[in-house]
C-alpha atoms as a PDB file:
ATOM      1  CA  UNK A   1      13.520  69.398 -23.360  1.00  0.00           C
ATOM      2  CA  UNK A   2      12.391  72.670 -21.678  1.00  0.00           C
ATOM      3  CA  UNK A   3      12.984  74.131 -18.306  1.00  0.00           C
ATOM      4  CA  UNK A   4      10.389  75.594 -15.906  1.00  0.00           C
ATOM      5  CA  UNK A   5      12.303  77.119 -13.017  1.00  0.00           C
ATOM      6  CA  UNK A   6      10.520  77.299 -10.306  1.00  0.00           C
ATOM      7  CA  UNK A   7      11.935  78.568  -6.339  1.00  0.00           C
ATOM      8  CA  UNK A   8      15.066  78.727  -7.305  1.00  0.00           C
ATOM      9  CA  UNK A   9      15.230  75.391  -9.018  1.00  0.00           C
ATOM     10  CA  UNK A  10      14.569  74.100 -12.336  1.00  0.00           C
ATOM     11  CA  UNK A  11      12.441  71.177 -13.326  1.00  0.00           C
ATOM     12  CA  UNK A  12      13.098  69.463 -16.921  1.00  0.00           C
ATOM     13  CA  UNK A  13       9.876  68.873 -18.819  1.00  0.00           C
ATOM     14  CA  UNK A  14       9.237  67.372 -22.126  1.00  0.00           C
ATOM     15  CA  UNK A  15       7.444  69.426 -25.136  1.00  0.00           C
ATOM     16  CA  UNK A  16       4.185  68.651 -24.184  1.00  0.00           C
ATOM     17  CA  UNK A  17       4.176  69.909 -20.467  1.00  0.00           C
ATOM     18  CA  UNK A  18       5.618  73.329 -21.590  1.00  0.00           C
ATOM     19  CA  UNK A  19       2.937  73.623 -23.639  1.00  0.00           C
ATOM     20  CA  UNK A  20       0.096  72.876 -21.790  1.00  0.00           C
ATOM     21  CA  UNK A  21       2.244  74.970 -19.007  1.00  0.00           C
ATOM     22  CA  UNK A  22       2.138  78.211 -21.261  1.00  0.00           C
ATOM     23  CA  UNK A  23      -1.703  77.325 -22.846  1.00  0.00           C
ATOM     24  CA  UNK A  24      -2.867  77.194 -19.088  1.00  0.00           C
ATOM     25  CA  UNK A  25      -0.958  80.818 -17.954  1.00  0.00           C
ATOM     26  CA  UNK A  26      -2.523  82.251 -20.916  1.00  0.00           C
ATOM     27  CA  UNK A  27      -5.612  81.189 -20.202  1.00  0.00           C
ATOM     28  CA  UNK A  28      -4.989  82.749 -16.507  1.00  0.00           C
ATOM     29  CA  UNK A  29      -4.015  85.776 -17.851  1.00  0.00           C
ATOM     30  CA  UNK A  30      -6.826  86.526 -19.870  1.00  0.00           C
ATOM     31  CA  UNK A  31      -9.480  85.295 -17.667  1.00  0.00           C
ATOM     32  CA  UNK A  32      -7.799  87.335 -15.261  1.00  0.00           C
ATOM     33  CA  UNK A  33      -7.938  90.315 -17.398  1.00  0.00           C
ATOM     34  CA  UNK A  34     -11.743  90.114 -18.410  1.00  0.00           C
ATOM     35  CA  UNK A  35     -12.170  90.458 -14.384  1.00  0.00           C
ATOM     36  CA  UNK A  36     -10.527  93.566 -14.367  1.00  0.00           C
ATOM     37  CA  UNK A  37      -6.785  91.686 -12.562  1.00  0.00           C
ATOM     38  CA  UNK A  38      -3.737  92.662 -14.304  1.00  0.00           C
ATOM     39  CA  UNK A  39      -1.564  89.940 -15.722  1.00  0.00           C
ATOM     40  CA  UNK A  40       0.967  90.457 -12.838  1.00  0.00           C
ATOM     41  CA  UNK A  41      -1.605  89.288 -10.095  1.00  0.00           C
ATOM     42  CA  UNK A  42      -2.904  86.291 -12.574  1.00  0.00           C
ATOM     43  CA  UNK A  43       0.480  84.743 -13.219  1.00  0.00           C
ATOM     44  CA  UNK A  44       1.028  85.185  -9.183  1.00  0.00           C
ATOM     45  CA  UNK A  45      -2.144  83.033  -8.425  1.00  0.00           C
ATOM     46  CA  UNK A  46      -0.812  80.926 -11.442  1.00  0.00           C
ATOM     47  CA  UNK A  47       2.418  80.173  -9.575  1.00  0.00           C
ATOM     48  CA  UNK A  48       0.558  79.927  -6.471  1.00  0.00           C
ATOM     49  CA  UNK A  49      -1.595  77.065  -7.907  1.00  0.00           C
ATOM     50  CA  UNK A  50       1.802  75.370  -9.516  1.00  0.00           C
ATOM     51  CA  UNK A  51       3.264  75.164  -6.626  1.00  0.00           C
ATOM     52  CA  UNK A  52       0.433  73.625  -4.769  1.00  0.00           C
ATOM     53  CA  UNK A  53       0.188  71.384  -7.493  1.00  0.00           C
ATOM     54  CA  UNK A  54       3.973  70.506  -7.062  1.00  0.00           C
ATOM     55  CA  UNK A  55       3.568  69.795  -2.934  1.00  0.00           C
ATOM     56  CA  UNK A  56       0.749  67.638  -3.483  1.00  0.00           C
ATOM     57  CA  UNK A  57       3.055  65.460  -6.266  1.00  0.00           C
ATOM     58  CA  UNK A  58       5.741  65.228  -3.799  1.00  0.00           C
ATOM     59  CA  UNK A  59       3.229  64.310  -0.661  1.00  0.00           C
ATOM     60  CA  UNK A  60       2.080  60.943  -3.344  1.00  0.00           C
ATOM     61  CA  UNK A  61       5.453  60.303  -4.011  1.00  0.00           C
ATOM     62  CA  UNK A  62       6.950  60.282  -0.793  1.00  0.00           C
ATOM     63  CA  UNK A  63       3.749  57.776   0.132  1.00  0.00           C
END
């Protein structure tokens, strides 16, 4: 198991969720990059999106 820590917490994920976490930043940061962004400002509206992604998990789960 891997660890993505994320506002001061950390959330255990298996193998296959840190992967497609990392292939997905990548891909952010190079996209990113071909628009003339550096990778500082991609990973920020990666993290952004994560977290958005996290609220709306809890908001189903909470239903």
């Amino acid at each position: 198991m891997l660890c993505i820590a994320s506002q001061g917490r950390e959330t255990t994920v298996g193998d296959a969720t840190q992967i497609c976490f990392e292939a997905a930043l990548l891909k952010a940061v190079r996209e990113a990059a071909a628009r003339g962004l550096s990778s500082a400002e991609a990973t920020g509206m990666f993290k952004a999106a994560v977290l958005w992604i996290e609220e709306m998990e809890q908001k189903k789960r909470e239903k």
